[in-house]
N, C-alpha and C. Protein backbone atom coordinates (compact mmCIF):
# COMPACT_ATOMS: atom_id res chain seq x y z
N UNK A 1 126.00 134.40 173.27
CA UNK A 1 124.58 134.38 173.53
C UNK A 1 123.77 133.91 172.34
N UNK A 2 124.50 133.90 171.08
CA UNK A 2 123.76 133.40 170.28
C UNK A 2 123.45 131.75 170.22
N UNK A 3 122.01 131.17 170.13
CA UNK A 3 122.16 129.97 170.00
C UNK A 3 121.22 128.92 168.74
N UNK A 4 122.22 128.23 168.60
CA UNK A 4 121.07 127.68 166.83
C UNK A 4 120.48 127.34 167.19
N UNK A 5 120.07 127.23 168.70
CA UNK A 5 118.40 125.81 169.01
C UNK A 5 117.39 126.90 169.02
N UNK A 6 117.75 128.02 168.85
CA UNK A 6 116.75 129.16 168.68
C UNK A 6 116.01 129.14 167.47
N UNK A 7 116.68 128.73 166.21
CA UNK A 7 116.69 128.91 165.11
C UNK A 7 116.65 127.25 164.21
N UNK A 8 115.79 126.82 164.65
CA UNK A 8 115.54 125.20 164.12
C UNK A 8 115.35 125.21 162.62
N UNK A 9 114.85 126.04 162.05
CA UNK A 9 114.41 125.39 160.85
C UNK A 9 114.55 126.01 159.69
N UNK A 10 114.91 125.36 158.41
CA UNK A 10 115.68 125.67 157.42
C UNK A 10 115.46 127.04 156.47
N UNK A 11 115.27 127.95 157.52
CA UNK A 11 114.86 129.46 156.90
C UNK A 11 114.93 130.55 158.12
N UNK A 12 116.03 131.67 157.69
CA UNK A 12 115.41 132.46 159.20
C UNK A 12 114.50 133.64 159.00
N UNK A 13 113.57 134.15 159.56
CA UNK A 13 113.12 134.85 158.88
C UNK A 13 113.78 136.70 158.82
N UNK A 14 113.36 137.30 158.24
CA UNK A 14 113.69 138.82 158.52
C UNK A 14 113.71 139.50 159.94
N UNK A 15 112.92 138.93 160.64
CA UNK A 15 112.93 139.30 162.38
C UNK A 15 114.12 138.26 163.21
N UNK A 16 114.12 137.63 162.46
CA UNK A 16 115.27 136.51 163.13
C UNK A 16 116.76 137.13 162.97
N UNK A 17 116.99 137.51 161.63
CA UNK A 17 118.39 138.14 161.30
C UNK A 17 118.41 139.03 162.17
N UNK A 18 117.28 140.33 162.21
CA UNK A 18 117.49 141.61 162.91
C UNK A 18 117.30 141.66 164.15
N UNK A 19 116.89 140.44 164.93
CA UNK A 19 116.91 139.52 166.70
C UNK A 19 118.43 139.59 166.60
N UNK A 20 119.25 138.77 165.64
CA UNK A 20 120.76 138.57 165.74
C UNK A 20 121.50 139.67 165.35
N UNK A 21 121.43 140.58 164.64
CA UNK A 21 122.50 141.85 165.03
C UNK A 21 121.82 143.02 166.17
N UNK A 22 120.77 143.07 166.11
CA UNK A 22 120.34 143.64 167.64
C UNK A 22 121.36 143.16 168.75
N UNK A 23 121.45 141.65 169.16
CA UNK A 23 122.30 141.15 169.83
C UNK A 23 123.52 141.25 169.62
N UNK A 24 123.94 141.13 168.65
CA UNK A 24 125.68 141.73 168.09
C UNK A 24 125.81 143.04 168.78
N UNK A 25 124.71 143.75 168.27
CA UNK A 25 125.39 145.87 168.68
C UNK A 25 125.40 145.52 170.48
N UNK A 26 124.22 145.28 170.93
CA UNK A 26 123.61 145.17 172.37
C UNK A 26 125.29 145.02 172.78
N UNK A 27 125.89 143.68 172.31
CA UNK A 27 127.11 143.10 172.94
C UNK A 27 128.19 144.01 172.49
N UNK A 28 128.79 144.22 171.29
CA UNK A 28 129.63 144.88 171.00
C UNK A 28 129.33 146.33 170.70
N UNK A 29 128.55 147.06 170.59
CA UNK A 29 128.37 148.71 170.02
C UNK A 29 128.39 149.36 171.63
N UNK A 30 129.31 150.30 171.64
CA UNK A 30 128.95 150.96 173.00
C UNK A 30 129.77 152.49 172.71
N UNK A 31 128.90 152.69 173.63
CA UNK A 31 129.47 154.73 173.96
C UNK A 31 129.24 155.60 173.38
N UNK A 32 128.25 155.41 171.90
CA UNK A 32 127.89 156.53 171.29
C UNK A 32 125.92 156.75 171.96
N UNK A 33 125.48 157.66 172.02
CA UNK A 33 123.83 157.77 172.71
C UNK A 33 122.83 156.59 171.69
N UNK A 34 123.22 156.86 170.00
CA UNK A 34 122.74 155.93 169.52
C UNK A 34 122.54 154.54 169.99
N UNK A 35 123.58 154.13 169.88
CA UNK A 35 123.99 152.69 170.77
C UNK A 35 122.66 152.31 172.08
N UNK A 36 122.82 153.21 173.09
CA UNK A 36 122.22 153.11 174.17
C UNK A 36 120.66 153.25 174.01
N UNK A 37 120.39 154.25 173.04
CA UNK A 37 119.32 154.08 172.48
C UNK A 37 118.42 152.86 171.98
N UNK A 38 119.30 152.23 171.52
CA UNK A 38 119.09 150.82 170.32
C UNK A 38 118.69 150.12 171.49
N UNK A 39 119.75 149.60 172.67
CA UNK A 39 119.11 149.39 173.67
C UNK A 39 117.95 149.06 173.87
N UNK A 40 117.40 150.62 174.34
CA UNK A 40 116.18 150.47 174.75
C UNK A 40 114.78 150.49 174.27
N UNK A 41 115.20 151.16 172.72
CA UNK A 41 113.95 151.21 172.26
C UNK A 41 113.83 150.28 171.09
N UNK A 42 113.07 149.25 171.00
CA UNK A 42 113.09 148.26 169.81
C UNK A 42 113.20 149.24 168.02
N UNK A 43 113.83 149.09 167.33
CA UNK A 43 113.61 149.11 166.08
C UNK A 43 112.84 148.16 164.97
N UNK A 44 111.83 148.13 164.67
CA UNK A 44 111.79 147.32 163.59
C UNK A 44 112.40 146.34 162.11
N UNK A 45 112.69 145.67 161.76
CA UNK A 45 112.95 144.26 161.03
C UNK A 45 112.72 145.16 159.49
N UNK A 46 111.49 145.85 159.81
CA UNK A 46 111.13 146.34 158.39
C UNK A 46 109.57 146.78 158.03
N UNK A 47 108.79 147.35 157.19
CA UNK A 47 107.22 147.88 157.53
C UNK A 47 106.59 146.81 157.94
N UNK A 48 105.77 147.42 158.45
CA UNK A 48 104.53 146.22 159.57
C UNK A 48 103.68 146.10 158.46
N UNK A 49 103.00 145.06 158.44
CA UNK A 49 101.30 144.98 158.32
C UNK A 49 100.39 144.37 159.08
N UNK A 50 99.45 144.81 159.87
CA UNK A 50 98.87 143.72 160.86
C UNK A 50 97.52 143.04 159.75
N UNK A 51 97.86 141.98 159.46
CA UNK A 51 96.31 140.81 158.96
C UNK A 51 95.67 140.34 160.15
N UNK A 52 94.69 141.08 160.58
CA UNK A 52 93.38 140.46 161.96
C UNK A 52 92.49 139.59 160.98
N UNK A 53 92.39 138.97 161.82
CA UNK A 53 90.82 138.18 161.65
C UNK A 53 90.10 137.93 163.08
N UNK A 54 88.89 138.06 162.77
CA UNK A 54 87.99 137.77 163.90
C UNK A 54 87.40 136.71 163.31
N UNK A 55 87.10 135.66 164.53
CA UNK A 55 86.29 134.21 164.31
C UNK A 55 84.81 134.38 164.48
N UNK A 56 84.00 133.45 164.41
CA UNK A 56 82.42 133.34 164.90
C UNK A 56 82.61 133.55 166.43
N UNK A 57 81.55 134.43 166.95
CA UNK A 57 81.84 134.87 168.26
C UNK A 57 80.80 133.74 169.22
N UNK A 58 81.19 133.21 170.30
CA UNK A 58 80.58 132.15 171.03
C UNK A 58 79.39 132.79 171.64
N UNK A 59 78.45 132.34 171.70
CA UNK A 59 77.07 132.75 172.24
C UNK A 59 76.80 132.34 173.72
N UNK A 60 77.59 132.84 174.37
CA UNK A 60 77.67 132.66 176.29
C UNK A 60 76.50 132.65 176.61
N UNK A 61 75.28 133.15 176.75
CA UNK A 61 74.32 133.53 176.85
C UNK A 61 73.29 132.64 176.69
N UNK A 62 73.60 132.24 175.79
CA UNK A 62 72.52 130.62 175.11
C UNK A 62 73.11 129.32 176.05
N UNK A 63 74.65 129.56 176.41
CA UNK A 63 74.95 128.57 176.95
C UNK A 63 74.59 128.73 178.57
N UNK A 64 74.14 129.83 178.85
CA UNK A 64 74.22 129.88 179.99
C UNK A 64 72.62 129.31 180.70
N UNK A 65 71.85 130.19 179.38
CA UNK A 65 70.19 129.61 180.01
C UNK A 65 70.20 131.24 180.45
N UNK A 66 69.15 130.57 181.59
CA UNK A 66 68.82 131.01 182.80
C UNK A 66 69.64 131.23 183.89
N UNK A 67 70.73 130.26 183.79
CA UNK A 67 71.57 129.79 184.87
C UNK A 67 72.66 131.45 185.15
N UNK A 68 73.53 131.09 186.35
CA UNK A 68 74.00 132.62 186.82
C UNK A 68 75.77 132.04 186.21
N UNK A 69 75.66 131.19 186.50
CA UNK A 69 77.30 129.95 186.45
C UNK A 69 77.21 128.98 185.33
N UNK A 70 77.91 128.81 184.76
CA UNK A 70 78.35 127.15 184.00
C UNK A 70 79.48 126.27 184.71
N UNK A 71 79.00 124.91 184.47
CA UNK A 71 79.93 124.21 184.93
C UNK A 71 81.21 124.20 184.53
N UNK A 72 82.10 123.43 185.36
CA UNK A 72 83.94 123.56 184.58
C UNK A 72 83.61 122.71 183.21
N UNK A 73 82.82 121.60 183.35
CA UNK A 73 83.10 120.81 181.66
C UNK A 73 82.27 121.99 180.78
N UNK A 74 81.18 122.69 180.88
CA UNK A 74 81.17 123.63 180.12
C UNK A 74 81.88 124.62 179.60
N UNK A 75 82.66 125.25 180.78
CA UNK A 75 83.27 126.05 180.24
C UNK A 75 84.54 125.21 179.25
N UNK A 76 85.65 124.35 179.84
CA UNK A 76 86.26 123.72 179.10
C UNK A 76 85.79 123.35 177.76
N UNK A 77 84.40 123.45 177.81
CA UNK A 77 84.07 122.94 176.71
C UNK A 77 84.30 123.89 175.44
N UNK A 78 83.58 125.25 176.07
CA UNK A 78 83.86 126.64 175.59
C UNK A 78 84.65 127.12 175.11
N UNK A 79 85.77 126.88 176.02
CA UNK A 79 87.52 127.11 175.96
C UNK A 79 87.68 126.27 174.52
N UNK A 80 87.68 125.18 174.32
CA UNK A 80 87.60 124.56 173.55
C UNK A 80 87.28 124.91 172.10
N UNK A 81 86.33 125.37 172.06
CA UNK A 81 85.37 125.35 170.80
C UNK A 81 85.35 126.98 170.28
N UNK A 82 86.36 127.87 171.26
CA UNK A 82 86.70 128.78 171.13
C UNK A 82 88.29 128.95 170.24
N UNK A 83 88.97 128.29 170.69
CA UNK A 83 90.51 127.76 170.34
C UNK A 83 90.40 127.36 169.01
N UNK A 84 89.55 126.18 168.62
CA UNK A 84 89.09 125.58 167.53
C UNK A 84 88.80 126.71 166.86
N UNK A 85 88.08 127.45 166.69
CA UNK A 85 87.21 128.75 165.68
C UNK A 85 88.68 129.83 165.83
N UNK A 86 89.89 129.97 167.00
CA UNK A 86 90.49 130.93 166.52
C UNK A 86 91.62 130.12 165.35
N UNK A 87 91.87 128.98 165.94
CA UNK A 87 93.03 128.08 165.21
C UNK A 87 92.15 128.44 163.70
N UNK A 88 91.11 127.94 163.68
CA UNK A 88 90.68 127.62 162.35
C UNK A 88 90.83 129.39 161.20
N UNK A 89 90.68 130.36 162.17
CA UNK A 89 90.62 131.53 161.32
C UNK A 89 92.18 132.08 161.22
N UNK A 90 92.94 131.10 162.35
CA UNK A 90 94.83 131.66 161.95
C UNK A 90 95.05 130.62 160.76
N UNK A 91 94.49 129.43 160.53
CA UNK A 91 94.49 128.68 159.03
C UNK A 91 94.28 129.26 158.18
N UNK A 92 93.27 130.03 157.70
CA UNK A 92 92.52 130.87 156.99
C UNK A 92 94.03 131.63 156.31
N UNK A 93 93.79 132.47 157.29
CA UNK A 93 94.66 133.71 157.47
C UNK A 93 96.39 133.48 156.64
N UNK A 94 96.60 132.17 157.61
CA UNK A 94 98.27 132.11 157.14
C UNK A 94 98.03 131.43 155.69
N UNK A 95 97.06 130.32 155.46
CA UNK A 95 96.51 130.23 153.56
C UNK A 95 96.37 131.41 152.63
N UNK A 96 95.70 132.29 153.07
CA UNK A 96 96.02 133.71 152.15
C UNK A 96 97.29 134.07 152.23
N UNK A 97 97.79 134.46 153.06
CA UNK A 97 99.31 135.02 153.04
C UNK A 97 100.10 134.38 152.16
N UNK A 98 99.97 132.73 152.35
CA UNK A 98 101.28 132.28 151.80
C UNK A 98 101.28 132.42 150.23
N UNK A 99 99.57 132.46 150.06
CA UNK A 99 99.21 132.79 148.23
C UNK A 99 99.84 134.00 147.98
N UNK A 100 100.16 135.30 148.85
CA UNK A 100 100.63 136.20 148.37
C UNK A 100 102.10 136.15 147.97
N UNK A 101 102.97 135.61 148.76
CA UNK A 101 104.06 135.50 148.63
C UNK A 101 105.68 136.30 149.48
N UNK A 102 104.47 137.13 150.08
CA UNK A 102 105.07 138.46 150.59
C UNK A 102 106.41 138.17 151.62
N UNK A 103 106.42 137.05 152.22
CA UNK A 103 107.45 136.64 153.25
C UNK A 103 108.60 136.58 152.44
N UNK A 104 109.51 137.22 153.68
CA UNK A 104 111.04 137.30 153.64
C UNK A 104 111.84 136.22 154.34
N UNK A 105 112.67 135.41 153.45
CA UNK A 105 113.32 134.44 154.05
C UNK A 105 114.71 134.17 153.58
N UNK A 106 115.53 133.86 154.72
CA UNK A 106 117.08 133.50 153.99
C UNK A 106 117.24 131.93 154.71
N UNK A 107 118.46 131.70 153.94
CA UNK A 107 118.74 129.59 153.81
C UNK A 107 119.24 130.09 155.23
N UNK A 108 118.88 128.93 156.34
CA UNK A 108 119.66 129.02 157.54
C UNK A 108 121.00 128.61 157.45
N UNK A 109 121.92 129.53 157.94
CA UNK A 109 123.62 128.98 157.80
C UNK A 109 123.95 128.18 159.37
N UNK A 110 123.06 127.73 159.82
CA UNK A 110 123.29 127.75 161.21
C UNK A 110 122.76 125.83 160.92
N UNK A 111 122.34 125.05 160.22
CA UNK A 111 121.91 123.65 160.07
C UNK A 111 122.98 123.31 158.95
């Protein structure tokens, strides 16, 4: 079940290794409650940190008028210019991180 097209590019990360022996025990570990456990309840890779960002919030309201509806090219438009402001604040976001340094990575043995 393991497959390298999972794993394209020249680093796996810390969730990637612990995706692949999860799958090792899943396949081979059996009959102790632990085991069955592992199963079902995810373990973590290692401590979390969640980094949120919130973008400029779209002003529906201004776009709307008076009106009860917007058209589909409006809204698409919306959709749009919404995507743009979140992409732009996951840029942000993954630019700080990478200044920190904090990511865990090993050489892929799998390329």
């Amino acid at each position: 079940r393991f497959q390298p097209g999972f794993y394209p590019g020249p680093e796996l990360t810390q969730e990637h290794v612990a995706e692949c022996i999860k799958r090792l025990r899943c396949d081979y570990c059996e009959g102790s409650l632990r085991d069955r456990m592992d199963k079902l309840v995810p373990r973590p890779a290692g401590a979390r940190i969640a980094h949120i960002r919130v973008p400029e919030p779209l002003d529906i309201g201004r776009a709307l008028g008076r009106r009860q509806e917007l058209s589909e090219s409006e809204v698409e438009a919306l959709v749009g210019e919404l995507r743009r402001r979140m992409q732009a604040a996951l840029d942000r976001l993954n630019a700080e991180l990478a200044g920190e340094g904090s990511r865990i990575g090993f050489a892929n043995p799998l390329q």
